[in-house]
Protein backbone atom coordinates (compact mmCIF):
# COMPACT_ATOMS: atom_id res chain seq x y z
CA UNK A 1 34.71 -26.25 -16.74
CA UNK A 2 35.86 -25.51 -20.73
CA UNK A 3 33.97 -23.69 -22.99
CA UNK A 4 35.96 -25.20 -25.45
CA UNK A 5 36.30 -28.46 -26.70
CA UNK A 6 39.17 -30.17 -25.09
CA UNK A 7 41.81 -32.50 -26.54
CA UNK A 8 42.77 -34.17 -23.47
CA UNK A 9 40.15 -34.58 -20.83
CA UNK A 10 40.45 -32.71 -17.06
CA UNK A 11 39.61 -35.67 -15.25
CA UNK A 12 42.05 -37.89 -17.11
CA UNK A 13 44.90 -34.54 -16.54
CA UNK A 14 44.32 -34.50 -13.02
CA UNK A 15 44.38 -38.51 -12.31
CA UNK A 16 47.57 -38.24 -14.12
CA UNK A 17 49.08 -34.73 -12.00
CA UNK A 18 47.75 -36.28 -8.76
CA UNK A 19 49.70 -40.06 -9.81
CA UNK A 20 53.19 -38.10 -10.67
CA UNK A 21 52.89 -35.64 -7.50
CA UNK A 22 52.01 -37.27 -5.08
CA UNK A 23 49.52 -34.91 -4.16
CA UNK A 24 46.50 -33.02 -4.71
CA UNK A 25 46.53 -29.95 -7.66
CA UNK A 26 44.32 -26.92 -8.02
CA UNK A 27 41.94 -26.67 -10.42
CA UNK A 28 44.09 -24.08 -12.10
CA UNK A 29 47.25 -25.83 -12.46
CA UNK A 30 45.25 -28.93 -14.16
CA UNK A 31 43.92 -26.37 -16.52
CA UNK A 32 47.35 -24.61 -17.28
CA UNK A 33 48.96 -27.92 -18.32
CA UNK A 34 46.37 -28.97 -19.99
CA UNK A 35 46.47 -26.25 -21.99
CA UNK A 36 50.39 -25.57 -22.36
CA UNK A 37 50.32 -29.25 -23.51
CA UNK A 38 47.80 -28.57 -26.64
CA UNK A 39 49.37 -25.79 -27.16
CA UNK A 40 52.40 -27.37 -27.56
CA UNK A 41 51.18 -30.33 -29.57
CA UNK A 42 49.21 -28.23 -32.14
CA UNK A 43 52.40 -26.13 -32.82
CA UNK A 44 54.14 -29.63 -33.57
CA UNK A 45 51.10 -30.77 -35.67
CA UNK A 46 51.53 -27.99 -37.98
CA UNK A 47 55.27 -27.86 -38.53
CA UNK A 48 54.99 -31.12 -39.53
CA UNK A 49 52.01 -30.91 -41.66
CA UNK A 50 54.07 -28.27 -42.99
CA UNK A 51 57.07 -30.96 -43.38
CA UNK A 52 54.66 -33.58 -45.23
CA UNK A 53 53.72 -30.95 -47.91
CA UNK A 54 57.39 -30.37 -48.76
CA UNK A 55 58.36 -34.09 -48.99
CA UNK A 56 55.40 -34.40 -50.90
CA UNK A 57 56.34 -31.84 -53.48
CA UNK A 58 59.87 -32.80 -53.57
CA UNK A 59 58.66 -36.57 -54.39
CA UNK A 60 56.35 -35.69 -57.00
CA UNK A 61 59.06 -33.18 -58.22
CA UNK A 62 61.47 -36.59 -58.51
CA UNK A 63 58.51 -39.17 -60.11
CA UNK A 64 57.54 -40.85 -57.34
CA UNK A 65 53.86 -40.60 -55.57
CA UNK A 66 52.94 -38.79 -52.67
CA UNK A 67 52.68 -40.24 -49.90
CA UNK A 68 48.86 -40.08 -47.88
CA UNK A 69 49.50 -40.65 -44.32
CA UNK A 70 51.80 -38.50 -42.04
CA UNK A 71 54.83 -41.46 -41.14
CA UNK A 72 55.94 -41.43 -37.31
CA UNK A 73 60.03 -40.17 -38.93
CA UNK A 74 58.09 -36.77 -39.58
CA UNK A 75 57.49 -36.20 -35.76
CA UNK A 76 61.01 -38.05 -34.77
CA UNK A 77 62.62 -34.89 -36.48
CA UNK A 78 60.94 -32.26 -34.65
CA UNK A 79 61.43 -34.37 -31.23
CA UNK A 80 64.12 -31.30 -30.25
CA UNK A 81 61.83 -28.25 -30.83
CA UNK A 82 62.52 -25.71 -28.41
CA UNK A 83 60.20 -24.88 -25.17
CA UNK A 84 58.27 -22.03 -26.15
CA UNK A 85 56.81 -20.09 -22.82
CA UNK A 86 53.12 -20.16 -22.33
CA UNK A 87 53.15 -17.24 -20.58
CA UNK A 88 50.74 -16.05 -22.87
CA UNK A 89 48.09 -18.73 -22.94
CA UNK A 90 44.17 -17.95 -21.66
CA UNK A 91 43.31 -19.98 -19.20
CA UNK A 92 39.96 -19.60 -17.41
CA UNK A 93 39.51 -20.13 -13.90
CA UNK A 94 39.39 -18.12 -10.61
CA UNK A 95 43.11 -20.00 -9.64
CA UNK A 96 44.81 -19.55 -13.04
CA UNK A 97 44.67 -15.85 -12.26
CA UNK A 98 46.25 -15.22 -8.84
CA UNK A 99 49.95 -14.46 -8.40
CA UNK A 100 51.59 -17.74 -7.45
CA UNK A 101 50.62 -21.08 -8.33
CA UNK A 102 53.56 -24.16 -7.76
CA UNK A 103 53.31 -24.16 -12.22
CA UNK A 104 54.26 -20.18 -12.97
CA UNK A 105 56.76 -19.87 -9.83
CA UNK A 106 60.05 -18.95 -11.46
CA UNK A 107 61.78 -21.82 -9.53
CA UNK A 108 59.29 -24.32 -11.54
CA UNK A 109 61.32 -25.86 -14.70
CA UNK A 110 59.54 -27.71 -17.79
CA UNK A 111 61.74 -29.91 -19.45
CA UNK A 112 60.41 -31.65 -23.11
CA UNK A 113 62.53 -34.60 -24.03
């Protein structure tokens, strides 16, 4: 399993692969999404921490008080952030290594909408 502490749960990942495939997945592959999906969400957790900070200064700059919860419009915004590959995440695991699994074929596609 993880030596880390996980965001989203494996069991809970691979219910969810299995439901959407039709099928049984590796270990691996339940592990690589998991992780490009973390991944993915901490990057968009920080731009728009990053986002909140400037509205914040900009609204004290103008007189008005900051605001102290993130609102939903800050993540609306960054809804069209590009796909960054995850060719470069570290995933552990026996399966995560070998050549070809169905998730780092180059006919595989990942679309974020």
């Amino acid at each position: 399993m993880y030596q880390r502490e996980r965001i989203i749960p494996y069991k809970r990942m691979r219910r969810f692969l299995k439901q959407e495939l039709d099928g049984d997945v590796t270990e691996g592959s339940v592990k690589y999404v998991t992780t490009l999906l973390e991944s993915q969400l901490k990057e968009l957790c920080q731009v728009v921490v990053i986002q909140h900070q400037e509205d914040n200064r900009l609204r004290v700059f103008h007189g008005l008080p900051e605001r102290k919860r993130i609102d939903v419009t800050l993540y609306k915004k960054f809804v069209d952030i590009p796909y960054k590959s995850a060719s470069d995440l570290n995933v552990e695991g026996e399966e995560a290594n070998s050549v070809y699994t169905p998730l780092s074929s180059k006919e595989a596609s990942i679309e974020v909408q």
